[in-house]
Protein backbone atom coordinates (compact mmCIF):
# COMPACT_ATOMS: atom_id res chain seq x y z
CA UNK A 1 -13.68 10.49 21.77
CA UNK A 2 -14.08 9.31 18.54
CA UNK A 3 -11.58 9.30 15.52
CA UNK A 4 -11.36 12.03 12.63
CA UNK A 5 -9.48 11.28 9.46
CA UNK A 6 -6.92 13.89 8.88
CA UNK A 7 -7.42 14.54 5.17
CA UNK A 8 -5.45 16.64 2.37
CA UNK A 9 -7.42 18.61 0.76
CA UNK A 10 -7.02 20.31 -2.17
CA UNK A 11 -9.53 22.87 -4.68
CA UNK A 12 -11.33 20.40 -7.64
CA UNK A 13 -11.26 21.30 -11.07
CA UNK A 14 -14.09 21.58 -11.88
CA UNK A 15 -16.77 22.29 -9.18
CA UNK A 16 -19.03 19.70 -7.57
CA UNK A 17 -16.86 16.93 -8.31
CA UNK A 18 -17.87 13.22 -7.20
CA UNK A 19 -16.62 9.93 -9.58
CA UNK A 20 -13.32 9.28 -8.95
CA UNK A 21 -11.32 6.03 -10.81
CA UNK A 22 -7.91 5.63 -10.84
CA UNK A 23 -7.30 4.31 -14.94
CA UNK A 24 -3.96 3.84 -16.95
CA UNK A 25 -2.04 6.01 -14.49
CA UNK A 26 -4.23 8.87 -14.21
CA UNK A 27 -6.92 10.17 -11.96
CA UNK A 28 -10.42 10.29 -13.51
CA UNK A 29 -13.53 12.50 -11.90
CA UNK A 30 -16.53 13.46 -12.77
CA UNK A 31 -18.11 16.25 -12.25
CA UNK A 32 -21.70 17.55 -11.68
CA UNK A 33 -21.83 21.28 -12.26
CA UNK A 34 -20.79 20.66 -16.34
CA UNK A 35 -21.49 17.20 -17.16
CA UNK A 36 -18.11 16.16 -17.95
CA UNK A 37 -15.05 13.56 -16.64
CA UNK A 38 -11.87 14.94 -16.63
CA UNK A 39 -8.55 13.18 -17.01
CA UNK A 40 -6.53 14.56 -14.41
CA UNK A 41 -2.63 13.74 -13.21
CA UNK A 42 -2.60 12.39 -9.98
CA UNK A 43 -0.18 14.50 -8.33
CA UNK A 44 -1.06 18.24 -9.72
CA UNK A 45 -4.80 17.55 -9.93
CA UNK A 46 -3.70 18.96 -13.24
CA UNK A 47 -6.66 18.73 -16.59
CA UNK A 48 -5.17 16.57 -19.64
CA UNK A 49 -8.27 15.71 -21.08
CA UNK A 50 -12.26 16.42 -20.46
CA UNK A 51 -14.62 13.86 -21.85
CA UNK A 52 -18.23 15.17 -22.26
CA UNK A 53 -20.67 13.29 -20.79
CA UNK A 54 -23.83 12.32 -22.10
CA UNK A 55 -25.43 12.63 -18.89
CA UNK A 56 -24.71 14.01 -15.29
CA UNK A 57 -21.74 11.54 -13.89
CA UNK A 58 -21.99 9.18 -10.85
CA UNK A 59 -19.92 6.65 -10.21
CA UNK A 60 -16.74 5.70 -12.11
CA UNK A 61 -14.54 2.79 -11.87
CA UNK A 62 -12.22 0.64 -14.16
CA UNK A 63 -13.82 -2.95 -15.39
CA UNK A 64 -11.45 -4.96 -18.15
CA UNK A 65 -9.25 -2.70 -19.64
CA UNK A 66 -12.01 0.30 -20.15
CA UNK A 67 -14.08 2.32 -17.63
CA UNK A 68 -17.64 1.89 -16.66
CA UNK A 69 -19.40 5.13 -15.21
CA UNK A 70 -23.10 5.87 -14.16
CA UNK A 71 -24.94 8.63 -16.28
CA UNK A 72 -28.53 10.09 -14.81
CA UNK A 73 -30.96 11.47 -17.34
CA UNK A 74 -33.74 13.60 -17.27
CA UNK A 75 -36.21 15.06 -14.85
CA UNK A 76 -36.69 11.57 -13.49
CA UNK A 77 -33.25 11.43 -12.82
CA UNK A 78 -32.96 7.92 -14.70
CA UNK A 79 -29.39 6.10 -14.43
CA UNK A 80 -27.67 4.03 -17.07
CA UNK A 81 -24.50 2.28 -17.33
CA UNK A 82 -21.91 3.43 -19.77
CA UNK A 83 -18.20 2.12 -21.14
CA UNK A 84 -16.00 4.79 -21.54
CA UNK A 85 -13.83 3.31 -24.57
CA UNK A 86 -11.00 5.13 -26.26
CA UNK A 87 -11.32 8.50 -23.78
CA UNK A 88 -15.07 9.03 -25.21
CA UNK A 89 -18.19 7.42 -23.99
CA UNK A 90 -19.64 4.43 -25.90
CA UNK A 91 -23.51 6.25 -26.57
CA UNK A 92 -24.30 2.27 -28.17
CA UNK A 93 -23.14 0.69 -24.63
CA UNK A 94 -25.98 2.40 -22.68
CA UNK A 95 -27.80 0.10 -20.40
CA UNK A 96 -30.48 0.63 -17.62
CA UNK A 97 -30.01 0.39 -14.23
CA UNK A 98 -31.61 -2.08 -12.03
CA UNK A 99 -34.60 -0.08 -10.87
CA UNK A 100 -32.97 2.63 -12.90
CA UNK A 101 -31.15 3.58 -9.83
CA UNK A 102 -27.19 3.73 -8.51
CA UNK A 103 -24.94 6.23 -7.52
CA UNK A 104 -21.59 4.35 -6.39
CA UNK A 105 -18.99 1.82 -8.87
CA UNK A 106 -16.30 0.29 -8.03
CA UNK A 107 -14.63 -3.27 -9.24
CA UNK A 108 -12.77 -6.34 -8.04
CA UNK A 109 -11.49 -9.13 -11.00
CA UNK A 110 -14.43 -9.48 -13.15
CA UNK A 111 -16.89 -8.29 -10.72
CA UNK A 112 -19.09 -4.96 -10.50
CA UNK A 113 -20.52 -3.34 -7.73
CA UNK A 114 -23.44 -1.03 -8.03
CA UNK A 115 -24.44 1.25 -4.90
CA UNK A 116 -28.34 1.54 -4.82
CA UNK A 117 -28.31 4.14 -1.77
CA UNK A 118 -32.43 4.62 -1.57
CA UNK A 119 -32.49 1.43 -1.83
CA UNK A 120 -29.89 0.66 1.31
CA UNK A 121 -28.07 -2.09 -0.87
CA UNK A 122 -24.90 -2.78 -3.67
CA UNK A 123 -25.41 -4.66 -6.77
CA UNK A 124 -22.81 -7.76 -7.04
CA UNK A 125 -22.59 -7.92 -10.96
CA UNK A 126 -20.90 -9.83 -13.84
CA UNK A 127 -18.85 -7.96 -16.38
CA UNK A 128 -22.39 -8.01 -18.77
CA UNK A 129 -24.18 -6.59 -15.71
CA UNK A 130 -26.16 -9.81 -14.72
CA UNK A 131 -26.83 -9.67 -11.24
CA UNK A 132 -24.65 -12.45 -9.20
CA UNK A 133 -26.29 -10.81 -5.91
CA UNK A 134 -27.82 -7.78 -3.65
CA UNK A 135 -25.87 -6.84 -0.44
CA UNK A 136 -28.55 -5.48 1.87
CA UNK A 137 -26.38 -2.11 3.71
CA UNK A 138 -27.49 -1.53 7.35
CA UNK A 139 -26.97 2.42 6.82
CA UNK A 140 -27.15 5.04 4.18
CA UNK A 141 -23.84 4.82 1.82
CA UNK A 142 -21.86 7.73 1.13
CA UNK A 143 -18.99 5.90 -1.29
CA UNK A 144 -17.31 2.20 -1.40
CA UNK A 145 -14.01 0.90 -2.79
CA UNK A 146 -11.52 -2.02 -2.27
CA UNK A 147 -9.02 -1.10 0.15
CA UNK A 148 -5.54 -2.70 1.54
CA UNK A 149 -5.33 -6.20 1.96
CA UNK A 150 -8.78 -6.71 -0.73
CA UNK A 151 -10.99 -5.43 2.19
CA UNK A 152 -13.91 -3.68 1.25
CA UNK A 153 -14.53 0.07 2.60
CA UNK A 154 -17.53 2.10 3.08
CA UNK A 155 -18.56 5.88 3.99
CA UNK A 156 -21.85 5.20 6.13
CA UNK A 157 -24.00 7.77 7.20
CA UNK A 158 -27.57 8.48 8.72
CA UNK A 159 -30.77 8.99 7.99
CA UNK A 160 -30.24 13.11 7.30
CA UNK A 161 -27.19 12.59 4.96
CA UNK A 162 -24.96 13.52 8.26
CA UNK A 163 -22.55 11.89 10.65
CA UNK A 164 -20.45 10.36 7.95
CA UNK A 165 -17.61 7.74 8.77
CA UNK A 166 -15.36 5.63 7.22
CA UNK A 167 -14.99 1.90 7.82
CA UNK A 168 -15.31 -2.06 6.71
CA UNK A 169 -17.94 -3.82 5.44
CA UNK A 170 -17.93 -7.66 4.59
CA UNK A 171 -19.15 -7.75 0.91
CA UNK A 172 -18.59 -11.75 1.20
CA UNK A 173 -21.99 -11.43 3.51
CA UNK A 174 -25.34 -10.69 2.06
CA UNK A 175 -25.71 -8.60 5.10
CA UNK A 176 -23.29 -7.09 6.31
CA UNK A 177 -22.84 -5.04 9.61
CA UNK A 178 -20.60 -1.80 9.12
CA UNK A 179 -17.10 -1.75 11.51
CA UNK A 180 -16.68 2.03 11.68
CA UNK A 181 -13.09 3.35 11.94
CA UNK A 182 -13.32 7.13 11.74
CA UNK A 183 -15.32 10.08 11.27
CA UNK A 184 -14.76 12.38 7.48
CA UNK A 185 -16.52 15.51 7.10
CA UNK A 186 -20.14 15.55 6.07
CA UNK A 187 -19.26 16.74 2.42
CA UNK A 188 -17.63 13.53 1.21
CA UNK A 189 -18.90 11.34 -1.34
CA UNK A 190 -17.35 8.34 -2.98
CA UNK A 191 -14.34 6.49 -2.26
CA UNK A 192 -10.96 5.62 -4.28
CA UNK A 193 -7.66 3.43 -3.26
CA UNK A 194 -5.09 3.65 -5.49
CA UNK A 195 -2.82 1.15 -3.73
CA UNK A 196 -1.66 3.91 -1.34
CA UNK A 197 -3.79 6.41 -0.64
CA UNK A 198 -7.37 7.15 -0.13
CA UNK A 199 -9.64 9.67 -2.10
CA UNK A 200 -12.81 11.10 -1.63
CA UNK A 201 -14.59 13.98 -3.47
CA UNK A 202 -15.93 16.74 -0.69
CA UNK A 203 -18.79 17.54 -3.01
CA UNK A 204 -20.18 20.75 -1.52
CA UNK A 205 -16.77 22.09 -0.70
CA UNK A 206 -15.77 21.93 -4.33
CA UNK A 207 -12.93 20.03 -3.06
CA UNK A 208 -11.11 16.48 -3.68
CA UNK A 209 -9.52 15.21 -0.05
CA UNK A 210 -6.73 12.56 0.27
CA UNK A 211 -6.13 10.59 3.53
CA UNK A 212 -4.62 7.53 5.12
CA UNK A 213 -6.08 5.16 7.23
């Protein structure tokens, strides 16, 4: 029998939520339905601030002293890179995507990592976004962070988007085999540790989830 994550979850604030960063003491997410990131407190889920976006939000994740978070624009669903600086996005910092392309952030010392999830593979980058490196993934990626102990963390799932579970995967390999732990419900997307619990955004359910593993 395999392993299901017990998760806490509780209602977003804002629907279709899916960034999530943890940034100066406060939990940031993004959300889909109105093209914002709100600034929420970590234990109420509570609104302090909403930052309008200049695109629909992806990923999210703190990168030397400021935030970096994915934007997609237009009908051709074209991502860019963004610093959020001084709780409003930076419209001067925009910058492609490789292959214009990535869903996923998150970031260790001066490193970035962008998830590519057509493309089954994470972007190693420098703080400018030169590319150090591609990490070829051996299944579709539902969300990645840095865990306990600097161990890297992955939702995988299949081809359909379905069977979602949460394990390791050695980022120090350029490619990597996923060591599954347990099973999380087919709504989550992305991943957050905020040096004691987990986070994921249940997407469909309208719904941020906490857990520990």
């Amino acid at each position: 029998m395999q392993a299901t994550l017990e998760l806490t979850r509780r209602p977003s604030p804002a629907n279709r939520p899916f960034g999530l960063a943890k940034f100066q003491g406060n939990l940031w997410m993004g959300s889909w339905d109105t093209d914002r990131v709100y600034v929420l407190d970590p234990q109420s889920l509570e609104v302090t601030k909403e930052i309008e976006a200049p695109g629909r939000p992806y990923g999210i994740a703190p990168l030397g002293g400021e935030l970096v978070a994915v934007i997609a624009h237009g009908e051709e669903d074209d991502r860019y890179l963004y610093r959020i600086r001084d709780g409003a996005f930076d419209v001067a910092s925009k910058t492609a995507c490789q292959d214009m392309t990535g869903s996923f952030l998150t970031a260790r010392d001066s490193a970035l990592y962008l998830g590519q999830m057509h493309n089954r593979r994470i972007l190693e980058m420098s703080s400018d976004y030169a590319i150090r490196r591609e990490i070829a993934l051996p299944t579709r990626c539902a969300g990645f962070a840095f865990g306990p102990d600097a161990r890297f963390y992955m939702i995988s799932a299949d081809d359909e988007f379905e069977n979602l579970a949460f394990g390791t995967l050695d980022v120090a390999q350029n490619r990597p085999q996923f060591e599954r732990i347990a099973s999380l419900p087919d709504e989550a997307r992305y991943l957050l540790h905020d040096d004691t619990t987990w986070w994921t955004s249940l997407r469909d359910a309208n719904e941020i989830a906490t857990f520990t593993a």
